[in-house]
PDB file of N, CA and C in Angstrom:
ATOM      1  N   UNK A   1     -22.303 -14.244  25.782  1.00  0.00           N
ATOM      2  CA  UNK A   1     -23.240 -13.833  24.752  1.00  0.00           C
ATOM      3  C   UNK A   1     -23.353 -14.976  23.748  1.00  0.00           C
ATOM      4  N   UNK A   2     -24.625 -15.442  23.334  1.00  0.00           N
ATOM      5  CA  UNK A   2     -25.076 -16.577  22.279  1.00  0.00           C
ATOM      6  C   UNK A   2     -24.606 -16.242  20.654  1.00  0.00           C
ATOM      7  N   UNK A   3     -24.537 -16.798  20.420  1.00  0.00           N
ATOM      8  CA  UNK A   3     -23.868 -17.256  18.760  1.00  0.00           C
ATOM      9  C   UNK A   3     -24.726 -16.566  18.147  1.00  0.00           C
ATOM     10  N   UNK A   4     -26.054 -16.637  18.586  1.00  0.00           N
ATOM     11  CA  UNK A   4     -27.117 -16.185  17.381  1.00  0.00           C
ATOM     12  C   UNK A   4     -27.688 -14.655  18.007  1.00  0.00           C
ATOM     13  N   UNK A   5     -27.029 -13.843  19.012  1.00  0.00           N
ATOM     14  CA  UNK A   5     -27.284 -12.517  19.373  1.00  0.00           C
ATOM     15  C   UNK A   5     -26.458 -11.694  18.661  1.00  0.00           C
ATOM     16  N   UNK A   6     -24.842 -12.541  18.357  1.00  0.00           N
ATOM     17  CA  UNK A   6     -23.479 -12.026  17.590  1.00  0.00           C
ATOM     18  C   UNK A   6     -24.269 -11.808  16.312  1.00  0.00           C
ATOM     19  N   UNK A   7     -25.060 -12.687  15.951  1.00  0.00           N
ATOM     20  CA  UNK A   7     -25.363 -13.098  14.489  1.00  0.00           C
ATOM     21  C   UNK A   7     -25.774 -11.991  14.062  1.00  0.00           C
ATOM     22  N   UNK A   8     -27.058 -11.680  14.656  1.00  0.00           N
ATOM     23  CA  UNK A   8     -27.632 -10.566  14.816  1.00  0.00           C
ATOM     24  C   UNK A   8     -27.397  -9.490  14.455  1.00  0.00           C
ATOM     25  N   UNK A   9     -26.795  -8.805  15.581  1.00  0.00           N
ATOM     26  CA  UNK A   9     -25.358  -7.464  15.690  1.00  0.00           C
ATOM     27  C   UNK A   9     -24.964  -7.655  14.628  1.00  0.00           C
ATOM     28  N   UNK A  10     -24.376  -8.661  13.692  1.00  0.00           N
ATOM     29  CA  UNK A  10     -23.935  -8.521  12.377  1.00  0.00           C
ATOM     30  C   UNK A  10     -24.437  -8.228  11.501  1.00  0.00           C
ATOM     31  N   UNK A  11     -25.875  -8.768  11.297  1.00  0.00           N
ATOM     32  CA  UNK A  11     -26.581  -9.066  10.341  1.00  0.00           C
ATOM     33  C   UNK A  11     -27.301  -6.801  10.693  1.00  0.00           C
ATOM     34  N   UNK A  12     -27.439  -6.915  11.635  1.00  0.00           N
ATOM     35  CA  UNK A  12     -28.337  -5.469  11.647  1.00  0.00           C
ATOM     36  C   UNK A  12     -26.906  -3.875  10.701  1.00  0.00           C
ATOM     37  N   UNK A  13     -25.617  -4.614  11.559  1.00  0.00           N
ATOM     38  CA  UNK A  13     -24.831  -3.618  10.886  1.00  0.00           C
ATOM     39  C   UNK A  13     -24.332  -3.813   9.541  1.00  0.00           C
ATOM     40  N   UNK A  14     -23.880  -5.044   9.109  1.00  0.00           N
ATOM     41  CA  UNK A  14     -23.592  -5.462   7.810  1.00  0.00           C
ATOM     42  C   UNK A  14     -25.075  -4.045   6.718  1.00  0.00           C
ATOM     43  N   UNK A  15     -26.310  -4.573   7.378  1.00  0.00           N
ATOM     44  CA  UNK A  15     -27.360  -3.923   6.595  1.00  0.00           C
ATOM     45  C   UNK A  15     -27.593  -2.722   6.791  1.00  0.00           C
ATOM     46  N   UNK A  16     -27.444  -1.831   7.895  1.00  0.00           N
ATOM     47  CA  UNK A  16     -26.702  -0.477   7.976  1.00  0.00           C
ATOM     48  C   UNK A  16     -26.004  -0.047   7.149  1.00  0.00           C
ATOM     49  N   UNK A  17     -25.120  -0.310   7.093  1.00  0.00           N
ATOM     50  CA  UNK A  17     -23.986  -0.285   6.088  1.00  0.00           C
ATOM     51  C   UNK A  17     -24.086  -0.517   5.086  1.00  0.00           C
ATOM     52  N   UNK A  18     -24.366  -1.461   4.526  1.00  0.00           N
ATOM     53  CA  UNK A  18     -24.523  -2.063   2.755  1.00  0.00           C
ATOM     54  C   UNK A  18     -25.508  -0.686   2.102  1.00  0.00           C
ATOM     55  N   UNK A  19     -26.899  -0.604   3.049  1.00  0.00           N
ATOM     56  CA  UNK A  19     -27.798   0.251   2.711  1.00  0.00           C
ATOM     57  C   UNK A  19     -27.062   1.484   1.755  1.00  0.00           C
ATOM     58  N   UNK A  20     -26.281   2.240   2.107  1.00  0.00           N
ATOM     59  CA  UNK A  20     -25.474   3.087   2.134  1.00  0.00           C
ATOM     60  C   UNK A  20     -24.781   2.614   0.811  1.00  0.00           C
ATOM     61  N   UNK A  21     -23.944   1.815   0.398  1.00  0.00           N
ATOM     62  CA  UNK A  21     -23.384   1.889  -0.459  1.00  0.00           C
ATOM     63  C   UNK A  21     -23.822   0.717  -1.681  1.00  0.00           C
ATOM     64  N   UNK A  22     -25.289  -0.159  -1.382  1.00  0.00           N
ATOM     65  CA  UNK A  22     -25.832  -0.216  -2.916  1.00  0.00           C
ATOM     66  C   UNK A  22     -26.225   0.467  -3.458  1.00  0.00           C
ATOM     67  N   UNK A  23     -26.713   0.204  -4.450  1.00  0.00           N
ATOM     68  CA  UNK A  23     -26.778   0.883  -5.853  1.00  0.00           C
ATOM     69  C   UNK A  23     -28.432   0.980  -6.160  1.00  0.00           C
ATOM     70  N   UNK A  24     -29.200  -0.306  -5.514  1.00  0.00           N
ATOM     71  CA  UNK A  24     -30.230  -0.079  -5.613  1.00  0.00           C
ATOM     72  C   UNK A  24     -31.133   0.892  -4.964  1.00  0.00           C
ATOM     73  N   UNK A  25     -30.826   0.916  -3.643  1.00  0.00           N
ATOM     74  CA  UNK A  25     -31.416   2.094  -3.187  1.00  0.00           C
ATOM     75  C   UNK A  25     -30.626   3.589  -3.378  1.00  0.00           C
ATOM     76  N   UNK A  26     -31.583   4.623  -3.418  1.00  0.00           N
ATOM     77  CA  UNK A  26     -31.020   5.569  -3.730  1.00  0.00           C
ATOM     78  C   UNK A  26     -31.512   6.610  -2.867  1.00  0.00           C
ATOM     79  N   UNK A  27     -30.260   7.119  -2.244  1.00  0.00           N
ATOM     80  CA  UNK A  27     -30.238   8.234  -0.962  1.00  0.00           C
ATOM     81  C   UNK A  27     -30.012   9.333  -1.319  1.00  0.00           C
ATOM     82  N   UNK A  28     -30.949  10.395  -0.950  1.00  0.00           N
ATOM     83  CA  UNK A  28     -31.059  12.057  -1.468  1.00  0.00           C
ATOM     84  C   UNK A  28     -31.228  12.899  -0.246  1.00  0.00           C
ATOM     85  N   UNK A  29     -30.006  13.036   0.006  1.00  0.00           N
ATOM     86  CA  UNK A  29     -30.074  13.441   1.435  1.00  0.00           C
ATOM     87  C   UNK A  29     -29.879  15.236   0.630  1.00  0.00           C
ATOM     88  N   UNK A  30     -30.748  16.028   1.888  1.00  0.00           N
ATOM     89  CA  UNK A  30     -30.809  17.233   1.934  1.00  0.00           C
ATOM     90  C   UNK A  30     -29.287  18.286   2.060  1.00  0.00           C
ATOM     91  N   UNK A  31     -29.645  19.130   0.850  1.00  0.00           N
ATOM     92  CA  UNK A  31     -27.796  19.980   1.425  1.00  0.00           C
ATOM     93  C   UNK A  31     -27.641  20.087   3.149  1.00  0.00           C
ATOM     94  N   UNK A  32     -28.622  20.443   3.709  1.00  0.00           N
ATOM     95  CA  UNK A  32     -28.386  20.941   4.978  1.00  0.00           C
ATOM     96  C   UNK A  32     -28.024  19.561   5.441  1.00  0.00           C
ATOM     97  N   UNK A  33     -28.627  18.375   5.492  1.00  0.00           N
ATOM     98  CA  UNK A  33     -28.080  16.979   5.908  1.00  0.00           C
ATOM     99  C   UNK A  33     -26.305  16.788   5.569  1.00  0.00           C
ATOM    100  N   UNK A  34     -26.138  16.995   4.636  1.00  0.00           N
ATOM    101  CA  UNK A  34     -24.645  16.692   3.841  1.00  0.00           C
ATOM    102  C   UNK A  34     -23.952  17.269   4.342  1.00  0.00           C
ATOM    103  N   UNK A  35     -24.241  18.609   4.683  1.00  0.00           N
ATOM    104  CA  UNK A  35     -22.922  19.688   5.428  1.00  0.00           C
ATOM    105  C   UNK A  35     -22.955  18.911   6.827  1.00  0.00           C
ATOM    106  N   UNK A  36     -24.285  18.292   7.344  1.00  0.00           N
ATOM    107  CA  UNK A  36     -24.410  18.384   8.901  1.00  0.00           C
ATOM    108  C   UNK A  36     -23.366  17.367   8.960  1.00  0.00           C
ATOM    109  N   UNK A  37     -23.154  15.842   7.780  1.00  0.00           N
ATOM    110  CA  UNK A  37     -23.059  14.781   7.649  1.00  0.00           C
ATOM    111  C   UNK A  37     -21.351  15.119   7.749  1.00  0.00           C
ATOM    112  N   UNK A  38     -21.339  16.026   6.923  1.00  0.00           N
ATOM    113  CA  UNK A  38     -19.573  16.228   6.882  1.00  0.00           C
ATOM    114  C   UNK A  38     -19.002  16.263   7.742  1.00  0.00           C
ATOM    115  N   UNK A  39     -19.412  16.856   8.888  1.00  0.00           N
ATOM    116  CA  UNK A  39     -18.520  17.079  10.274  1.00  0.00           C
ATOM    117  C   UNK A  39     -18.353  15.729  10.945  1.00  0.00           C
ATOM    118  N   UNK A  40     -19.149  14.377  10.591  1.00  0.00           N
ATOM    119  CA  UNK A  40     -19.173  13.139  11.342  1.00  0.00           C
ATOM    120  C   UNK A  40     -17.966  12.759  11.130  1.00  0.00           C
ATOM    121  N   UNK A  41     -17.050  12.437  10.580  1.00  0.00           N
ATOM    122  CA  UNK A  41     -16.170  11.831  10.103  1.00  0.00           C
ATOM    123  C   UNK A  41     -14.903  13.231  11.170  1.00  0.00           C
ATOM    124  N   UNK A  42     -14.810  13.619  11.085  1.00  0.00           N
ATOM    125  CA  UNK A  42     -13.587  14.624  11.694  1.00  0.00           C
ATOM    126  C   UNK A  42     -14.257  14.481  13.529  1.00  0.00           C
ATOM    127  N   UNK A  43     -15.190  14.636  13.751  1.00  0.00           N
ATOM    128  CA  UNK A  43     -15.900  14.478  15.277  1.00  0.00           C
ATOM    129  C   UNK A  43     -15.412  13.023  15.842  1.00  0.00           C
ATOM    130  N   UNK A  44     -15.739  11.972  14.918  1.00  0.00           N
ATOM    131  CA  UNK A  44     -15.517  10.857  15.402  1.00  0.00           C
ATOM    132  C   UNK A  44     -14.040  10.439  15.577  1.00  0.00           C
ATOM    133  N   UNK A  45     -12.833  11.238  14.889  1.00  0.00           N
ATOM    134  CA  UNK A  45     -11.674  10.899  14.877  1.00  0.00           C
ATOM    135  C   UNK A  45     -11.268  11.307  15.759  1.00  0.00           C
ATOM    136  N   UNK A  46     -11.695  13.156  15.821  1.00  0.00           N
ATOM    137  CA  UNK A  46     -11.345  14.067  17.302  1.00  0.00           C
ATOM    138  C   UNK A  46     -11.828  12.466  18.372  1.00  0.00           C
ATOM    139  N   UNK A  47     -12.677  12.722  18.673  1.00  0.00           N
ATOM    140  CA  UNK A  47     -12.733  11.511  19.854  1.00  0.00           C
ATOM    141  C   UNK A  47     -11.885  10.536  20.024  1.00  0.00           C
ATOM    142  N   UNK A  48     -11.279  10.035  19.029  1.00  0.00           N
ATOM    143  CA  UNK A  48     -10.948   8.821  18.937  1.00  0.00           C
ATOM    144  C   UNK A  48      -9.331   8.919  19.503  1.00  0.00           C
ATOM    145  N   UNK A  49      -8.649  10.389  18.580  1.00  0.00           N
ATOM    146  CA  UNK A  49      -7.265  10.657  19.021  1.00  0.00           C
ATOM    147  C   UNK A  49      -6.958  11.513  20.288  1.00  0.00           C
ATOM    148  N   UNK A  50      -8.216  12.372  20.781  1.00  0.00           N
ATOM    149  CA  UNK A  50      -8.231  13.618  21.644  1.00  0.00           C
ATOM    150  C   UNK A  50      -7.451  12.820  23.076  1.00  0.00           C
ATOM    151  N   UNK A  51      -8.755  11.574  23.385  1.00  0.00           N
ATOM    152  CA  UNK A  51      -7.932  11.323  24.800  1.00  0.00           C
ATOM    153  C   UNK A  51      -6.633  10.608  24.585  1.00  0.00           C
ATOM    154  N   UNK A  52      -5.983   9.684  23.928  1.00  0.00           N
ATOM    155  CA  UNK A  52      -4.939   8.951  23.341  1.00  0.00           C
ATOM    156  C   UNK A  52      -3.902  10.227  23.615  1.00  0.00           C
ATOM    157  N   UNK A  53      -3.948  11.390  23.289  1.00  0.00           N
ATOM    158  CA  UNK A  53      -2.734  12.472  23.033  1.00  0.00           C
ATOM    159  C   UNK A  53      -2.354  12.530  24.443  1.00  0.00           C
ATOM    160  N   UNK A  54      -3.518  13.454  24.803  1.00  0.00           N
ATOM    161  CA  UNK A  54      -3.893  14.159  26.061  1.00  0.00           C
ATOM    162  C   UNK A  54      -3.859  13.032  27.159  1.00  0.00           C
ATOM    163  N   UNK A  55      -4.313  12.450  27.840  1.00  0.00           N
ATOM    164  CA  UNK A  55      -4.147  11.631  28.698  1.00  0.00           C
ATOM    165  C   UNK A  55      -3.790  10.214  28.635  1.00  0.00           C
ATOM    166  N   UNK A  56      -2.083  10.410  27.832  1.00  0.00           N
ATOM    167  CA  UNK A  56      -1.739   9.103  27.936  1.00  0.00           C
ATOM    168  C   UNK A  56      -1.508   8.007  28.766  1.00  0.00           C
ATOM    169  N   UNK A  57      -1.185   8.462  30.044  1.00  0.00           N
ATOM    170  CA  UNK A  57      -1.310   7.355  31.183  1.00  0.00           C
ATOM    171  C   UNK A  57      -2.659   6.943  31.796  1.00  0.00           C
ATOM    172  N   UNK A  58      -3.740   7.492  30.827  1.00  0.00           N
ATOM    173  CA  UNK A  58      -5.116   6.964  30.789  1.00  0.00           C
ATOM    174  C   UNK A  58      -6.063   7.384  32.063  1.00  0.00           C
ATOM    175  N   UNK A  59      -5.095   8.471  33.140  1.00  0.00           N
ATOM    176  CA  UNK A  59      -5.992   9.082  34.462  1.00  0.00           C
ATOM    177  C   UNK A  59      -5.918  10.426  34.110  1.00  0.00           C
ATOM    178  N   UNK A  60      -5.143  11.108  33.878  1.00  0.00           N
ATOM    179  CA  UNK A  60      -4.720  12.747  33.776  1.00  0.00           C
ATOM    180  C   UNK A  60      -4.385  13.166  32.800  1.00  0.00           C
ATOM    181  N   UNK A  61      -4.715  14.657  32.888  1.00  0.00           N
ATOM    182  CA  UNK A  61      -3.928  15.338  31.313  1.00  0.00           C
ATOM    183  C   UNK A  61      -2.559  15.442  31.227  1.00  0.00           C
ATOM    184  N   UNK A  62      -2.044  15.570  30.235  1.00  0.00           N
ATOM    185  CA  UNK A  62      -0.367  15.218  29.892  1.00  0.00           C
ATOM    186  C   UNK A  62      -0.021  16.467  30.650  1.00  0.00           C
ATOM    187  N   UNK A  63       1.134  16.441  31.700  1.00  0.00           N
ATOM    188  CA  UNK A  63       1.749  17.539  32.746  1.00  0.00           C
ATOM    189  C   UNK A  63       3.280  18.141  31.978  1.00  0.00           C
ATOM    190  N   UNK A  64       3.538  17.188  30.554  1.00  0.00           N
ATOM    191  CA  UNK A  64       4.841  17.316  30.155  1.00  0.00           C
ATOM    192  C   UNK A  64       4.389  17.816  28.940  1.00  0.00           C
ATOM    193  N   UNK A  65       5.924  18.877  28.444  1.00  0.00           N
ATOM    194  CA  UNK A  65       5.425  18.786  26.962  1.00  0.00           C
ATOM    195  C   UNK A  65       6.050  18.190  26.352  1.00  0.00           C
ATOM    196  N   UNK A  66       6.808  17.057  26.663  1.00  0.00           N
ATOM    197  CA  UNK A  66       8.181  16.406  26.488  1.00  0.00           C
ATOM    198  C   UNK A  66       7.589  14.824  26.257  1.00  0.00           C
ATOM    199  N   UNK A  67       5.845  14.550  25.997  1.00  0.00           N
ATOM    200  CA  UNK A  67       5.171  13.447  26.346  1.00  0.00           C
ATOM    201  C   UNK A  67       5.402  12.910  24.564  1.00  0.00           C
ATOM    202  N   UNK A  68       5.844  11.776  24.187  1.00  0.00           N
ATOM    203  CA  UNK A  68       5.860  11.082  23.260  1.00  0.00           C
ATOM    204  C   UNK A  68       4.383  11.695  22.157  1.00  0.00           C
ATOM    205  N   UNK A  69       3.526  10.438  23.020  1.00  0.00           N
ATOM    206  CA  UNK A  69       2.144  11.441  22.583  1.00  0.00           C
ATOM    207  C   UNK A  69       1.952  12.464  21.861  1.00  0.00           C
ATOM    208  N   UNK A  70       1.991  13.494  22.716  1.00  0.00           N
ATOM    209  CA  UNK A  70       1.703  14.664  21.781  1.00  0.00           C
ATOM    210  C   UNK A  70       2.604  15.142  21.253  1.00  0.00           C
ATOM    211  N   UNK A  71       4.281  14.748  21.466  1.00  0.00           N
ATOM    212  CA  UNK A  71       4.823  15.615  20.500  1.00  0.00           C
ATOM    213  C   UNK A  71       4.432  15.087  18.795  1.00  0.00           C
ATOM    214  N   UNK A  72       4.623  13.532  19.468  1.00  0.00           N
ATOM    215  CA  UNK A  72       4.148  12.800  17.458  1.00  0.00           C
ATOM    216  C   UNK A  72       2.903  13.134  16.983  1.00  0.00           C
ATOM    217  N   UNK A  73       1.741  13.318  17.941  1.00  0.00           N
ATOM    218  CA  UNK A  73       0.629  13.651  17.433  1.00  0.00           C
ATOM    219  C   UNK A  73       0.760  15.531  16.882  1.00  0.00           C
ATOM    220  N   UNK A  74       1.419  15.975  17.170  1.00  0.00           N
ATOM    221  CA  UNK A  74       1.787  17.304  16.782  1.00  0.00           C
ATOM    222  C   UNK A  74       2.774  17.416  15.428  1.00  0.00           C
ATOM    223  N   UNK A  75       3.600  16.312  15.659  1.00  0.00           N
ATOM    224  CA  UNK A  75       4.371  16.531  14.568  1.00  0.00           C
ATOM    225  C   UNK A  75       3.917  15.472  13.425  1.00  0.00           C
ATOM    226  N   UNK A  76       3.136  14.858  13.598  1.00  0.00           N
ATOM    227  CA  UNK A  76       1.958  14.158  13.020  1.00  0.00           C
ATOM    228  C   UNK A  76       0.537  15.168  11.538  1.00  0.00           C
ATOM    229  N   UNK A  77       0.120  15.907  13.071  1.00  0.00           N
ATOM    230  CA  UNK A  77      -0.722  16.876  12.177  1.00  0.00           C
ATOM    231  C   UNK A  77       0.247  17.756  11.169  1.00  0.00           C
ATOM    232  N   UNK A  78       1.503  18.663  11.997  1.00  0.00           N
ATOM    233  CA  UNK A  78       2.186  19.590  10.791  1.00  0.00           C
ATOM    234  C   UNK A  78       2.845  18.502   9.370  1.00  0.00           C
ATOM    235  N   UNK A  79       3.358  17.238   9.556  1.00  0.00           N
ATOM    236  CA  UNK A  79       3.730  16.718   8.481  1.00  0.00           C
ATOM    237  C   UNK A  79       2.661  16.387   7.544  1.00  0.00           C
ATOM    238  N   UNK A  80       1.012  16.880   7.791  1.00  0.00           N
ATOM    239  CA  UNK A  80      -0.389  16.119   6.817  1.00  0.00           C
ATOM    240  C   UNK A  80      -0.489  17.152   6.526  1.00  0.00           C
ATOM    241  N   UNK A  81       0.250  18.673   7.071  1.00  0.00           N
ATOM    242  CA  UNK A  81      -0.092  19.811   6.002  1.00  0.00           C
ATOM    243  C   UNK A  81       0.705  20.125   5.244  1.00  0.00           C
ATOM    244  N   UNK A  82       1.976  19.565   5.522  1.00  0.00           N
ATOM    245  CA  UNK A  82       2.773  19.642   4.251  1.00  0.00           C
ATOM    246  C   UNK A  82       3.014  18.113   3.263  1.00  0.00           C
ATOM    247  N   UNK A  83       2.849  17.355   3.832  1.00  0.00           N
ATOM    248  CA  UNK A  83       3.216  15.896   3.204  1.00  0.00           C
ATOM    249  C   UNK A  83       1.829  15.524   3.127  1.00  0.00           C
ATOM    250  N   UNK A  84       1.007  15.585   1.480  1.00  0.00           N
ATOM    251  CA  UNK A  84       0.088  14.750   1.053  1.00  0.00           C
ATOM    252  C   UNK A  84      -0.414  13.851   0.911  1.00  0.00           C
ATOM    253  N   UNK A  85       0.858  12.580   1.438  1.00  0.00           N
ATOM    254  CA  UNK A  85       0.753  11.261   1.167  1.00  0.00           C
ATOM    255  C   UNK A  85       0.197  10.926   2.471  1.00  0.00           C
ATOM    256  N   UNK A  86      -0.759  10.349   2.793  1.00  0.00           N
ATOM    257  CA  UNK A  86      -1.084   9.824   3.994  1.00  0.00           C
ATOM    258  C   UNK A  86      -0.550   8.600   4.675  1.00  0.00           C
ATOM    259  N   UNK A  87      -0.423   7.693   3.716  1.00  0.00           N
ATOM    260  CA  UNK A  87       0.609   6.491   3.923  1.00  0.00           C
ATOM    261  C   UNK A  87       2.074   7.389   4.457  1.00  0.00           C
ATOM    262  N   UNK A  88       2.374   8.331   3.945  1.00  0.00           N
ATOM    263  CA  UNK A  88       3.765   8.394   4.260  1.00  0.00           C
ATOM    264  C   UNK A  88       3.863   9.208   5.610  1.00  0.00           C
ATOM    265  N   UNK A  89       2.640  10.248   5.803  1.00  0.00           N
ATOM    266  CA  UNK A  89       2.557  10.901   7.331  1.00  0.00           C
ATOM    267  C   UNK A  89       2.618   9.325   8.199  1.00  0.00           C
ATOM    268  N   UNK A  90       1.491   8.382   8.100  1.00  0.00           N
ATOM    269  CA  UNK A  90       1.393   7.453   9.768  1.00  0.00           C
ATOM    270  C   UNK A  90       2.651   7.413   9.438  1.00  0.00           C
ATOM    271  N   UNK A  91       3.161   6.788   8.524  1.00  0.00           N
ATOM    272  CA  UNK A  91       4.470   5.532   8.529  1.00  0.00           C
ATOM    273  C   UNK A  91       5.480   6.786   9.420  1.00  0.00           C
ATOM    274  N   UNK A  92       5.410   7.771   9.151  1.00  0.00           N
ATOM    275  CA  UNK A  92       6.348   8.967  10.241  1.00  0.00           C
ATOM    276  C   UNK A  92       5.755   9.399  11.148  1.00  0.00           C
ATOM    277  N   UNK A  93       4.707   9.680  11.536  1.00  0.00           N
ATOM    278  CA  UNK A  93       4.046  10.034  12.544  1.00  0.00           C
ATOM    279  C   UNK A  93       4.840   8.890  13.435  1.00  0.00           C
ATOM    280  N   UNK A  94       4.154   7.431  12.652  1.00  0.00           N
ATOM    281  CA  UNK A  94       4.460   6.296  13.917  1.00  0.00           C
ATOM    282  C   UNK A  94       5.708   5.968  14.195  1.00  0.00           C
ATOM    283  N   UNK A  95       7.083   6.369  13.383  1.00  0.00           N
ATOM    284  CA  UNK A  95       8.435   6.297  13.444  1.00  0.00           C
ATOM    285  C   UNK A  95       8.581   6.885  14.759  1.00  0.00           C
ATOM    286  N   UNK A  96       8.288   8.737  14.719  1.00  0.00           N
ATOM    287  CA  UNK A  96       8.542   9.347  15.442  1.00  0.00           C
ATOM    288  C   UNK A  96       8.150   8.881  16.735  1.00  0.00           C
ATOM    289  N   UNK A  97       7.379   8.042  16.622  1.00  0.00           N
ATOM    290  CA  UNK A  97       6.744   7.635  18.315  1.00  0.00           C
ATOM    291  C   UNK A  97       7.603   6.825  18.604  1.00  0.00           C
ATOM    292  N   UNK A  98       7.606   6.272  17.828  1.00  0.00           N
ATOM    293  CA  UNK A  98       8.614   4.407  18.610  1.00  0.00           C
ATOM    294  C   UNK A  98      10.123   4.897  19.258  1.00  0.00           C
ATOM    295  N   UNK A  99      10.336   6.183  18.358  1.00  0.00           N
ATOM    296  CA  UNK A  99      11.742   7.019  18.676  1.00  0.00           C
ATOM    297  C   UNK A  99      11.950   7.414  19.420  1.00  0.00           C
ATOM    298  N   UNK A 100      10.508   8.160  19.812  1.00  0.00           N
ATOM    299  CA  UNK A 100      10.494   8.785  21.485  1.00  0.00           C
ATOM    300  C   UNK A 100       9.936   8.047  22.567  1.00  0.00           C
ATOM    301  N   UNK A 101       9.942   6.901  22.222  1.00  0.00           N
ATOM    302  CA  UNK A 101       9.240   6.004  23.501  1.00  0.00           C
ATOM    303  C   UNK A 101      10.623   5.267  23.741  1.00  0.00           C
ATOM    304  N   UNK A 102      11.386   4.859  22.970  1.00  0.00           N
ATOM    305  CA  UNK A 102      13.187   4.332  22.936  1.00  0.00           C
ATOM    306  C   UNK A 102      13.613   5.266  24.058  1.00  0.00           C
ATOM    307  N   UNK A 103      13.597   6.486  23.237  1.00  0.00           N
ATOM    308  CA  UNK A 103      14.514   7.587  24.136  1.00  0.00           C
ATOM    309  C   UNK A 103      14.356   7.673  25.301  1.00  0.00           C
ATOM    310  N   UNK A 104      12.983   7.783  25.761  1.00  0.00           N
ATOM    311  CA  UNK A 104      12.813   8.272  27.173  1.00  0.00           C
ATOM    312  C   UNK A 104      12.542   6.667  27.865  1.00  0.00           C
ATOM    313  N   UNK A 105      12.765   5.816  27.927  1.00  0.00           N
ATOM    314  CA  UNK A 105      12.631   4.503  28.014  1.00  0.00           C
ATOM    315  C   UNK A 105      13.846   4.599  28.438  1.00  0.00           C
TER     316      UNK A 105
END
């Protein structure tokens, strides 16, 4: 791919984006837009963590419940409903993983 197609791709999302958070333009998006808008952000994460849990050896769904994976991603979510700090859930979420990837290693 050419230097100036990259350029591009940058230049189109950089301005996507910026759009959104100058000051000069001003966006009045509809209540019904805003609620629709809210769910983007939780949809895109579901995607992002769903297969990572669930099919960690990247062909099949997890056959164990004993899978690194989901136990941290489980004990992940219950520590963000009691522990507020988000810095302090990953930093344990991701402890707990490295712990159980040691162990069963």
């Amino acid at each position: 791919m050419s230097w100036w197609v990259m350029a591009v791709m940058a230049l189109v999302t950089f301005s996507c984006r910026f759009s959104f958070f100058n000051t000069l333009i001003n966006f009045n998006f509809s209540s019904r837009l805003q609620r629709l808008l809210s769910f983007a952000a939780p949809a895109v994460l579901t995607a992002m963590w769903a297969p990572i849990v669930f099919m960690s050896n990247g062909q099949t769904l997890v056959a164990t419940l004993w899978d690194p994976f989901l136990i941290a991603g489980l004990a992940t979510v219950l520590m963000s409903i009691v522990i507020r700090q988000t810095l302090l859930v990953v930093i344990l979420g991701m402890g707990l993983f490295v712990a159980m990837q040691y162990s069963v290693a």
